[in-house]
Protein backbone atom coordinates (compact mmCIF):
# COMPACT_ATOMS: atom_id res chain seq x y z
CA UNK A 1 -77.94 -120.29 -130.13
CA UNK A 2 -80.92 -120.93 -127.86
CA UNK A 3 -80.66 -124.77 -128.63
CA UNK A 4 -76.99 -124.52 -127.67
CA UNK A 5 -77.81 -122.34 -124.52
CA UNK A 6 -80.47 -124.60 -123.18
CA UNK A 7 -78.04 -127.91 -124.03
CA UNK A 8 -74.88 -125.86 -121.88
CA UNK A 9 -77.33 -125.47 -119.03
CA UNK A 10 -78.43 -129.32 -118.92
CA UNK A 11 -75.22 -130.86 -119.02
CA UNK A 12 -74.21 -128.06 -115.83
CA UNK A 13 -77.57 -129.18 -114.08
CA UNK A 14 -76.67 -132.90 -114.80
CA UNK A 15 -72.72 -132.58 -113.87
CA UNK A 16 -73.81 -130.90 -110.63
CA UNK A 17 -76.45 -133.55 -109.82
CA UNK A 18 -73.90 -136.37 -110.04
CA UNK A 19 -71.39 -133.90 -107.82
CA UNK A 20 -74.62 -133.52 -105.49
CA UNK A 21 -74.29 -137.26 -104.86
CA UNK A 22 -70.75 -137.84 -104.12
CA UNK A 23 -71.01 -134.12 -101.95
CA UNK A 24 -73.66 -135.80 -99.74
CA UNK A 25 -71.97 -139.95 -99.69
CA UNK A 26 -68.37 -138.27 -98.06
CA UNK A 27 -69.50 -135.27 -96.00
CA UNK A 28 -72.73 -136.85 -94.09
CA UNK A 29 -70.56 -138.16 -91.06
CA UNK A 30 -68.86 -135.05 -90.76
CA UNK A 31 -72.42 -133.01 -90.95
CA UNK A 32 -74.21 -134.36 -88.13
CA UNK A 33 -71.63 -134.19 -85.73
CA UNK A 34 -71.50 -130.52 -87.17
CA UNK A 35 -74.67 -130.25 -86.55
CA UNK A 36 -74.45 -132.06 -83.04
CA UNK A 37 -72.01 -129.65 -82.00
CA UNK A 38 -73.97 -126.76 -83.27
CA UNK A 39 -77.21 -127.61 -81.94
CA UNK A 40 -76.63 -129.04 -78.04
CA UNK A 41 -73.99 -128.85 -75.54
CA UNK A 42 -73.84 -132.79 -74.95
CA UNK A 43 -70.25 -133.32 -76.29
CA UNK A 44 -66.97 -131.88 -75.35
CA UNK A 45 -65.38 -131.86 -78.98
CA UNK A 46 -65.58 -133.25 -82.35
CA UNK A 47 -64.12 -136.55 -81.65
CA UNK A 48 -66.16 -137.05 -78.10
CA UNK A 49 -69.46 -136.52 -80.38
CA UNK A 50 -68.30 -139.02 -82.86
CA UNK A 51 -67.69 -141.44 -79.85
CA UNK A 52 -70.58 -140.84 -78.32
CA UNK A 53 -72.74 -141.38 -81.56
CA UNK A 54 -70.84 -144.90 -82.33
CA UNK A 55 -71.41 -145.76 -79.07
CA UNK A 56 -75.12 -144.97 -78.12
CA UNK A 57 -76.69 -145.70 -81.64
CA UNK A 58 -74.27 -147.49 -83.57
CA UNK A 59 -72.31 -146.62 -86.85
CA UNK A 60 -75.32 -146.05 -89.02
CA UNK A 61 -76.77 -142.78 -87.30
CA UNK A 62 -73.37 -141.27 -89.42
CA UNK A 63 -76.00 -141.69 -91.72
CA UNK A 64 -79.36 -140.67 -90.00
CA UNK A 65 -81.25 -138.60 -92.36
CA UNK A 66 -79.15 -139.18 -95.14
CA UNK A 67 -82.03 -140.11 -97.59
CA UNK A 68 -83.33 -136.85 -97.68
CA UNK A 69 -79.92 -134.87 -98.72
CA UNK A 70 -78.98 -137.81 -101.04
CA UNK A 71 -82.08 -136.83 -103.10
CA UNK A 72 -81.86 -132.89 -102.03
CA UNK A 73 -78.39 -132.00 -102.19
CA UNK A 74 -78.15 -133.91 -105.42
CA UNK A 75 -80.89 -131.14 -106.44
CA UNK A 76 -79.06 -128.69 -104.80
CA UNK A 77 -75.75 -128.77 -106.71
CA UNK A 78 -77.13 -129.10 -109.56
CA UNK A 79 -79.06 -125.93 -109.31
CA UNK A 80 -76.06 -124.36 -107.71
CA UNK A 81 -73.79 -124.95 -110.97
CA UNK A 82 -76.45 -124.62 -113.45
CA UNK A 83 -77.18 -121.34 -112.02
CA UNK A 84 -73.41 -120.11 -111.45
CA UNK A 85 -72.71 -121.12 -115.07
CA UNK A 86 -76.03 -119.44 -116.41
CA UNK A 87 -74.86 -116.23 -114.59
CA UNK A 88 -71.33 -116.38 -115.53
CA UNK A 89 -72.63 -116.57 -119.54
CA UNK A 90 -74.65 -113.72 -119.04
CA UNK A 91 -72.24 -111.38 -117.51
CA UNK A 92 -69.29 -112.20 -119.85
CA UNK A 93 -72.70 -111.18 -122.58
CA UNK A 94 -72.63 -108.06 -120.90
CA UNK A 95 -68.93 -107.33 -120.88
CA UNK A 96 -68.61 -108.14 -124.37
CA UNK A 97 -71.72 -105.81 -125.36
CA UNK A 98 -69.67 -102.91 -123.02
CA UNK A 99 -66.83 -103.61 -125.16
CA UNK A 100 -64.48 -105.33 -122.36
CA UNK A 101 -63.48 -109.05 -122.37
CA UNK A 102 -65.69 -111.55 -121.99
CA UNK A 103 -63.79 -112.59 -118.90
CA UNK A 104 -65.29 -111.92 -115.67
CA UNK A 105 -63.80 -110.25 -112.47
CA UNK A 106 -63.91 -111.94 -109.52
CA UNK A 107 -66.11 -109.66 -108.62
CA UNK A 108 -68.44 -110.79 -111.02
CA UNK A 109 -66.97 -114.15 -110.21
CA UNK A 110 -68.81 -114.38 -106.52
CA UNK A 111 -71.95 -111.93 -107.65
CA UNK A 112 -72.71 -115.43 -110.15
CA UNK A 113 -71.84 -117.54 -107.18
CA UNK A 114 -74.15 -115.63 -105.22
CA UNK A 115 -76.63 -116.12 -107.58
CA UNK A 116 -76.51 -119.55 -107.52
CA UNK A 117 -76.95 -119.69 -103.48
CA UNK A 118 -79.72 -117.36 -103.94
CA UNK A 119 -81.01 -119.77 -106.52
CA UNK A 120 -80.68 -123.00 -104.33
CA UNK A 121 -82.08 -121.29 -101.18
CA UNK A 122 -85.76 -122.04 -102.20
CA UNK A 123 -84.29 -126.19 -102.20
CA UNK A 124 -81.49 -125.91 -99.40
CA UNK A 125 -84.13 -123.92 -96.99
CA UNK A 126 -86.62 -126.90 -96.29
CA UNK A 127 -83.66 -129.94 -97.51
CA UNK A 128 -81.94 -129.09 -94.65
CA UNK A 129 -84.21 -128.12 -92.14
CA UNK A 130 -85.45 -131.72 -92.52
CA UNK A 131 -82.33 -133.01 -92.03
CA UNK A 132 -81.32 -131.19 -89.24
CA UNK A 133 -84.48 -132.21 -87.45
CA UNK A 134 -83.75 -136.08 -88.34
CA UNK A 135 -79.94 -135.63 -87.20
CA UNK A 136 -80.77 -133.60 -84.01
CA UNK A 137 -84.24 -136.01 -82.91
CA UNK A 138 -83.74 -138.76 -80.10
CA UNK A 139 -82.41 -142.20 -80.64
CA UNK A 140 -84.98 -144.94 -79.77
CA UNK A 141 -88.30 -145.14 -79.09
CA UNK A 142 -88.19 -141.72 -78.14
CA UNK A 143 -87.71 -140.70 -81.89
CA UNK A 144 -90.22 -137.40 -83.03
CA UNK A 145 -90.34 -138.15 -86.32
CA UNK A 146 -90.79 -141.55 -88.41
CA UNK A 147 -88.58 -140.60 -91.48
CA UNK A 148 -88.40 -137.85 -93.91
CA UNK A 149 -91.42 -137.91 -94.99
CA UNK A 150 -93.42 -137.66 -91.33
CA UNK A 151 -90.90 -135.08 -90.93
CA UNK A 152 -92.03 -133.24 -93.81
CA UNK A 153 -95.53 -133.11 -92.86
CA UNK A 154 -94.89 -132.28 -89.14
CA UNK A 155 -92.80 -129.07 -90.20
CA UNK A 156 -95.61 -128.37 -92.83
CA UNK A 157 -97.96 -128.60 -90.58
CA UNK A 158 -96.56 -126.35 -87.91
CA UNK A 159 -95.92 -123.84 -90.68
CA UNK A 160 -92.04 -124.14 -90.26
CA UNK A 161 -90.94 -125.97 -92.87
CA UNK A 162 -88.92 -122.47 -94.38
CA UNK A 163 -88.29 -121.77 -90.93
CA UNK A 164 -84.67 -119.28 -91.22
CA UNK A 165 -85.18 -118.93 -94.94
CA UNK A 166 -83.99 -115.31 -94.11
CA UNK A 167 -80.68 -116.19 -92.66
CA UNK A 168 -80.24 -119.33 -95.12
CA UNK A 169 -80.22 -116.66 -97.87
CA UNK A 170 -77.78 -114.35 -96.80
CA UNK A 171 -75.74 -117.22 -95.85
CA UNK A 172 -75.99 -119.31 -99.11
CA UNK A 173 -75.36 -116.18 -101.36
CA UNK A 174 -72.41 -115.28 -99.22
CA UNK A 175 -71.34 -118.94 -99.23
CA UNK A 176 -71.32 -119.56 -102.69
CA UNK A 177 -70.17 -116.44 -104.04
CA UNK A 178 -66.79 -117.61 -101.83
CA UNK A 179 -67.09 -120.53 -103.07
CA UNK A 180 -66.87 -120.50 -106.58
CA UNK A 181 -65.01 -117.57 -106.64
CA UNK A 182 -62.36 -119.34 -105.06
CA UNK A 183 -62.30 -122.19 -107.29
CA UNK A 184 -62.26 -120.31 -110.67
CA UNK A 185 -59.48 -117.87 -108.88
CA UNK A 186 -57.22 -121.06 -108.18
CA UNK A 187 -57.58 -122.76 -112.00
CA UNK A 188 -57.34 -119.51 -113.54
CA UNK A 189 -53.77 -119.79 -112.02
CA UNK A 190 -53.43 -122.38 -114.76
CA UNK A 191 -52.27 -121.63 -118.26
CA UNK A 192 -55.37 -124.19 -119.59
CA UNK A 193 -58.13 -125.08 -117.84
CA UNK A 194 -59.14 -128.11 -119.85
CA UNK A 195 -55.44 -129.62 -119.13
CA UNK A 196 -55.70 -128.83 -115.14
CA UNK A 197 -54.83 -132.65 -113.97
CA UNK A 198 -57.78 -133.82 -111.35
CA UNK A 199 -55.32 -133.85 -108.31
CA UNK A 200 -54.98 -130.04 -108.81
CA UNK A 201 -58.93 -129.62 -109.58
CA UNK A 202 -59.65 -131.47 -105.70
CA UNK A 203 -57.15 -129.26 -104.49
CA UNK A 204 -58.55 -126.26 -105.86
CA UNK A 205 -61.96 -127.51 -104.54
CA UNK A 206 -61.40 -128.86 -101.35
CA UNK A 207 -59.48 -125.10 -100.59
CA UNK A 208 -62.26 -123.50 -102.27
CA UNK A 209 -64.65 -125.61 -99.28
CA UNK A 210 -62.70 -123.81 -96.63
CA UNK A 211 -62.85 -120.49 -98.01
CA UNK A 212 -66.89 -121.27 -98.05
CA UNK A 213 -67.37 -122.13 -94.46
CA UNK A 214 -64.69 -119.86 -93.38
CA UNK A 215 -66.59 -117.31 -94.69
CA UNK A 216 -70.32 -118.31 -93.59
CA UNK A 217 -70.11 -120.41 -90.84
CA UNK A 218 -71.79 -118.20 -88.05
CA UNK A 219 -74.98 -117.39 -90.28
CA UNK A 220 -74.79 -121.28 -90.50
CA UNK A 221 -74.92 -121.77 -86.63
CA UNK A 222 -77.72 -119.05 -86.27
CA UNK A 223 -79.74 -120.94 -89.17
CA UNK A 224 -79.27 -124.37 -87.13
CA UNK A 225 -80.33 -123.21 -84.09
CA UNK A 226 -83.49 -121.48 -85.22
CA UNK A 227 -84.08 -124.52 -87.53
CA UNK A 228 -83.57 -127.04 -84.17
CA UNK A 229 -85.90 -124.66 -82.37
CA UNK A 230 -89.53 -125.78 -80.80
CA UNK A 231 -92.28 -125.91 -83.62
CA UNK A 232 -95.18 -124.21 -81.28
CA UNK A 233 -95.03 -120.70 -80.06
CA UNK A 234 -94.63 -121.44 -76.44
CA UNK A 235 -91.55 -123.79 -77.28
CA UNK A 236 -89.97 -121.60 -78.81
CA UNK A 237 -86.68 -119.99 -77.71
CA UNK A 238 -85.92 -117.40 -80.66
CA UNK A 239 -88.02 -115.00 -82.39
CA UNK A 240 -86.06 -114.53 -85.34
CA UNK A 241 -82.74 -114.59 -86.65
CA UNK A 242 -81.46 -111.52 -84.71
CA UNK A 243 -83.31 -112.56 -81.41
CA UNK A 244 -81.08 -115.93 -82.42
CA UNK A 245 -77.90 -114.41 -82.68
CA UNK A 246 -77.79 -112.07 -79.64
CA UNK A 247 -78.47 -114.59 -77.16
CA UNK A 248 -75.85 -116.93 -78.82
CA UNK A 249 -73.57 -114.35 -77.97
CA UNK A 250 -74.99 -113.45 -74.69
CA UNK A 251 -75.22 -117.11 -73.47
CA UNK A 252 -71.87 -117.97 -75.30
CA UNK A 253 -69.35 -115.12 -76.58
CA UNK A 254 -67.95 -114.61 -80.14
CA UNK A 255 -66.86 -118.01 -80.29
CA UNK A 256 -70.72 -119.32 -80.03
CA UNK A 257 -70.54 -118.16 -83.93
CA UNK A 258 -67.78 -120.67 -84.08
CA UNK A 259 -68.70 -123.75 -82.43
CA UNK A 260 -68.11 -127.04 -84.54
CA UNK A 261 -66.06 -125.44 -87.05
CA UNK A 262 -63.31 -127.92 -86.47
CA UNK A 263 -65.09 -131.20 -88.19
CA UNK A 264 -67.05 -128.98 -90.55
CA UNK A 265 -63.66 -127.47 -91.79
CA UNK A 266 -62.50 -131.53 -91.85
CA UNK A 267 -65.51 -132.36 -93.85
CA UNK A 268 -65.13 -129.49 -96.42
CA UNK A 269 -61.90 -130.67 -97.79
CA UNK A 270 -62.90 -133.59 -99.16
CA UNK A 271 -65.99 -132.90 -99.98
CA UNK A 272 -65.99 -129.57 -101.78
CA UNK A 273 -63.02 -131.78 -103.11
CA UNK A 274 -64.79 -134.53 -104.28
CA UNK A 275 -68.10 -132.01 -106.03
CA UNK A 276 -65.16 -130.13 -107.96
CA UNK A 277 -63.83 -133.20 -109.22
CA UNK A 278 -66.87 -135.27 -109.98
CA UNK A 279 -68.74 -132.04 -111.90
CA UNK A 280 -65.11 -131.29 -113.61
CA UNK A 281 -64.42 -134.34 -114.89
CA UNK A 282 -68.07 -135.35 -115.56
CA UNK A 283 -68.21 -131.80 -117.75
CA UNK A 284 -64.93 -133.19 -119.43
CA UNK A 285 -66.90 -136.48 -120.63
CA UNK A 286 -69.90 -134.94 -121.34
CA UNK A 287 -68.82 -131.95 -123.54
């Protein structure tokens, strides 16, 4: 049984690896104009930021700081579903040693979901604070940081590189407990999951991406501000998270929380989409 545990949790941390990759290839555009949006007041809207981007430092920066998520995120996912699905065996354990069903409630459905952001915080923390910092840094010669790696050391070097762990905690655990909860409401509308054809599995995960960021999105903008924040003490603008979030909503209102929802919503379609699909269907082949 061990043997057959420990093989069930590869094959979850290998199917979410591969939807890790395919996650990170069709949502980076959207993410740094998120993060864009988030971080400066420079752009009017979504579309003026892409503009702007294309036109000041060509179609590649869609793609600045990519390399870092392509390896991270891949990391991430695969945490996040080998931990949701480690979770999920252990509480249908429990049900079925209470005497109930194995099958969960979906309120055990998002406490294993939060699990797994709980689980990926100690990746996602310093992934993408690097990224953000890579995304947000001036075009040019005027550039702070010579890849992900300089980045790395700066950030470790000014003691930051968890910088907003706090906030990414609450906000993964919250995030992912939407998130998968979601998904495994949606296709247990089905009468068999294993016959679910793959339009209706990126349906179910591209709604299942909204429900996510609909959910989390102004612990997100607090975490990107605090993680776009000056390195040394006198640079700094926020003490913490809560020194963060009241003068986002001093300097800006509610809708502060809200800023760049519009492309982030746009990107989580298809790319919560695309993760369900991928892990589904690689899960499927692999089983």
């Amino acid at each position: 049984m061990a043997d057959d545990g420990l093989t069930r949790t590869l094959k979850d941390l290998f199917a979410g690896a591969v939807g890790g990759v395919a996650q990170v290839l069709i949502g980076q555009p959207f993410d740094i104009i998120k993060v864009r949006l988030q971080t400066t007041s420079n752009y009017s809207n979504a579309l003026d930021a892409a503009k702007s981007i294309y036109k000041h430092e060509g179609p590649l920066a869609f793609y600045k700081g990519t390399l870092t998520p392509l390896l991270g995120i891949g990391a991430c996912v695969s945490v996040q579903f080998g931990a949701f699905n480690y979770a999920r065996r252990q509480l249908e354990k429990r049900n079925v040693s209470t005497g109930h069903s194995p099958t969960l409630s979906y309120s055990q459905y998002y406490l294993a979901g939060a699990t797994a952001g709980i689980a990926n915080t100690v990746l996602s923390a310093p992934i993408e604070h690097v990224r953000i910092r890579l995304q947000t840094q001036p075009h040019g010669a005027a550039r702070l940081y010579n890849g992900p790696l300089d980045c790395i050391k700066k950030l470790v070097s000014a003691g930051a590189l968890y910088r907003a762990t706090n906030v990414t905690l609450l906000r993964e655990a919250q995030a992912y407990g939407l998130w998968f909860t979601t998904f495994e409401f949606l296709m247990n509308q089905e009468k068999k999951r294993e016959e679910v054809p793959s339009w209706k599995i990126a349906l179910y995960g591209g709604l299942a991406g909204e429900a996510l960021w609909l959910g989390s999105y102004p612990m997100d903008v607090v975490k990107s501000k605090m993680q776009t924040d000056g390195l040394k003490g006198e640079e700094r603008k926020y003490k913490n998270a809560v020194d963060c979030a009241r003068q986002v909503l001093k300097a800006e209102g509610v809708m502060g929380f809200w800023r760049g929802l519009a492309p982030t919503l746009m990107r989580a379609m298809p790319v919560s989409a695309g993760t369900f699909f991928v892990v589904e269907t690689t899960m499927r082949l692999i089983k």
